[in-house]
Protein backbone atom coordinates (compact mmCIF):
# COMPACT_ATOMS: atom_id res chain seq x y z
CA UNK A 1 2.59 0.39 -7.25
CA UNK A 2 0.94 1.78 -10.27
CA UNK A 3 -2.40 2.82 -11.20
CA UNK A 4 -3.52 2.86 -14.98
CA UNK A 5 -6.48 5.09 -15.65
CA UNK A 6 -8.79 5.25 -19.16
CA UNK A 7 -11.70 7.14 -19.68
CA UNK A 8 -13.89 6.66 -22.36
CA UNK A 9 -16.91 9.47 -23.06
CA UNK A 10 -19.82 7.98 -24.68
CA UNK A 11 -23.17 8.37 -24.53
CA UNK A 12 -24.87 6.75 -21.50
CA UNK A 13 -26.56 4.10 -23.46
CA UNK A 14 -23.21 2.81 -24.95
CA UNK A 15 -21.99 3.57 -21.46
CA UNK A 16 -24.59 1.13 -20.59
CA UNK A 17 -23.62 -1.39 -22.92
CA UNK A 18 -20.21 -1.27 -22.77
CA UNK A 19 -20.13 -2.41 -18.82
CA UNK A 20 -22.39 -4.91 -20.32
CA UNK A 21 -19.63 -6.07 -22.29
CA UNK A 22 -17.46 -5.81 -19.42
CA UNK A 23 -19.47 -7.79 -17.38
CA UNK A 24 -20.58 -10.37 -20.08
CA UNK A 25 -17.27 -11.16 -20.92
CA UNK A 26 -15.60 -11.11 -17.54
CA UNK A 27 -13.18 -8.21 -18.96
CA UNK A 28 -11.64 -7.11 -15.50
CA UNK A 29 -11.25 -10.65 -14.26
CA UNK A 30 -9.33 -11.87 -17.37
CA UNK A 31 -7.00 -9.31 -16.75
CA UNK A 32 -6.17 -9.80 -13.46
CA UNK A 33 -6.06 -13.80 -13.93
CA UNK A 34 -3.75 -13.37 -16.58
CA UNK A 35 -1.09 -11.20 -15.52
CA UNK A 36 0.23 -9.62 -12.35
CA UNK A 37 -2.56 -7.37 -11.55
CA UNK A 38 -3.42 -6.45 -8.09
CA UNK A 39 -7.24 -5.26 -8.60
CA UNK A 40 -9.63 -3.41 -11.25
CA UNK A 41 -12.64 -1.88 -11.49
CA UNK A 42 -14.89 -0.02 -14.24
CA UNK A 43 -17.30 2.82 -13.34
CA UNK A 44 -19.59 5.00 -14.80
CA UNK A 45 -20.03 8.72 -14.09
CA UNK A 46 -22.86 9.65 -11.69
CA UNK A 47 -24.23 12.33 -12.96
CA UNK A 48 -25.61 10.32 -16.48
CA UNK A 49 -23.15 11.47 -18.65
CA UNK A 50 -21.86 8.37 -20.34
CA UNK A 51 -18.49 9.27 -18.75
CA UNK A 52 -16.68 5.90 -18.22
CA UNK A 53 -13.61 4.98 -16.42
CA UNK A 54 -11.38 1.51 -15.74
CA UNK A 55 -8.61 1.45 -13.38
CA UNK A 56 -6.49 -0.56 -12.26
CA UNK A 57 -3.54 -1.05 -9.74
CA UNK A 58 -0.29 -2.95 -11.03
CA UNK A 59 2.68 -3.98 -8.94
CA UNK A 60 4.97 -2.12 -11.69
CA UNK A 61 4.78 -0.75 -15.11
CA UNK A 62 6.25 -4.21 -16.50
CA UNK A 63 2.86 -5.40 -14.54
CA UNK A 64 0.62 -3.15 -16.56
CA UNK A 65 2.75 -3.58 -20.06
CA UNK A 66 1.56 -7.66 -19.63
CA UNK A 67 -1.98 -7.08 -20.06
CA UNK A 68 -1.38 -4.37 -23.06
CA UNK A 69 0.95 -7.50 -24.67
CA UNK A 70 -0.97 -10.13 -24.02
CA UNK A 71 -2.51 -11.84 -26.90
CA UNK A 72 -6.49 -12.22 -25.10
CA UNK A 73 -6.45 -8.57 -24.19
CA UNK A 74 -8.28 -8.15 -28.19
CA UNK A 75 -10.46 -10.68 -28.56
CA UNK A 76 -13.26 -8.48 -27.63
CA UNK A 77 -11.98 -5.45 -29.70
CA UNK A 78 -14.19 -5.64 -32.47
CA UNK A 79 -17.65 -5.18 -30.59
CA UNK A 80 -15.83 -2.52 -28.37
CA UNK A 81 -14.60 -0.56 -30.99
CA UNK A 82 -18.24 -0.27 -32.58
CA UNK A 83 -19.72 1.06 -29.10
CA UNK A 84 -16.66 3.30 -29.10
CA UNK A 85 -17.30 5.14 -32.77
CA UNK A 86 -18.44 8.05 -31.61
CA UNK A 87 -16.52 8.25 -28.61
CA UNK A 88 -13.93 10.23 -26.98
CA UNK A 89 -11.56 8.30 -25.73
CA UNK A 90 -8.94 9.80 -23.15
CA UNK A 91 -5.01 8.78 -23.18
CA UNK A 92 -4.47 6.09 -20.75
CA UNK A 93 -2.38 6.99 -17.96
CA UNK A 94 -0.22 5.64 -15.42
CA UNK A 95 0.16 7.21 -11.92
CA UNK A 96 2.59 5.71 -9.60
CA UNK A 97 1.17 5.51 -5.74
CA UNK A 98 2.09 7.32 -3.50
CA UNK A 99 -0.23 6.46 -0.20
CA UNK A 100 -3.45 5.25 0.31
CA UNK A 101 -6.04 4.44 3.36
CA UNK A 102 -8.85 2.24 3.21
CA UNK A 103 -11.25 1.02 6.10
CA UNK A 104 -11.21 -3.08 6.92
C-alpha cells in the first residue's frame, strides 16, 4: 500500500476556508469514488498555524496516478489556487507502508 502526503501552509483563515472547500465540494469523497482509493482524510495543524495536510492510502502507485489523471480531479482548481496564492505548498509525497495497528 501507499500513502500520498501534501501539505499546504497557509494562513489559518485560508486554512479555514480551504477545508471548507473540501467539505463543500465533497473533495475526499470524489476521490475515493472515482478511483481505487482505500481512504483519505484532510487535517489542519493544532497548534493554529494554518498548516494543512491531505493523505491518503492507495492500493499502488498506479492507484494514486488515477486520481492525479483523472479529468474531475480540476474542476475545483480555480477557487483553490486563489486560497493557495500566498501559500507554501510542500512536494507531494508517496510513502509505501510498511505496518500499521489500529484499535476496532
Amino acid at each position: 500500500m501507499i500513502r500520498s502526503v501534501l501539505t499546504l501552509r497557509t494562513t489559518p483563515e485560508n486554512a479555514e476556508r480551504i477545508l471548507e472547500l473540501y467539505r463543500r465540494e465533497s473533495i475526499l469523497q470524489e476521490s475515493l469514488d472515482l478511483t481505487r482509493q482505500i481512504s483519505s482524510d484532510i487535517a489542519v495543524a493544532a497548534d493554529g498555524s494554518g498548516e494543512v495536510i491531505v493523505t491518503a492510502e492507495w492500493p499502488d502507485e498506479a492507484g494514486y496516478q488515477e486520481w492525479l489523471d483523472h479529468p474531475r480531479r480540476g474542476r475545483t482548481a480555480p477557487e483553490l489556487e486563489s486560497l493557495l496564492a500566498d501559500a507554501e505548498i510542500g512536494v507531494g509525497r508517496l510513502y509505501r507502508i510498511d505496518h500499521g495497528v489500529q484499535r476496532g
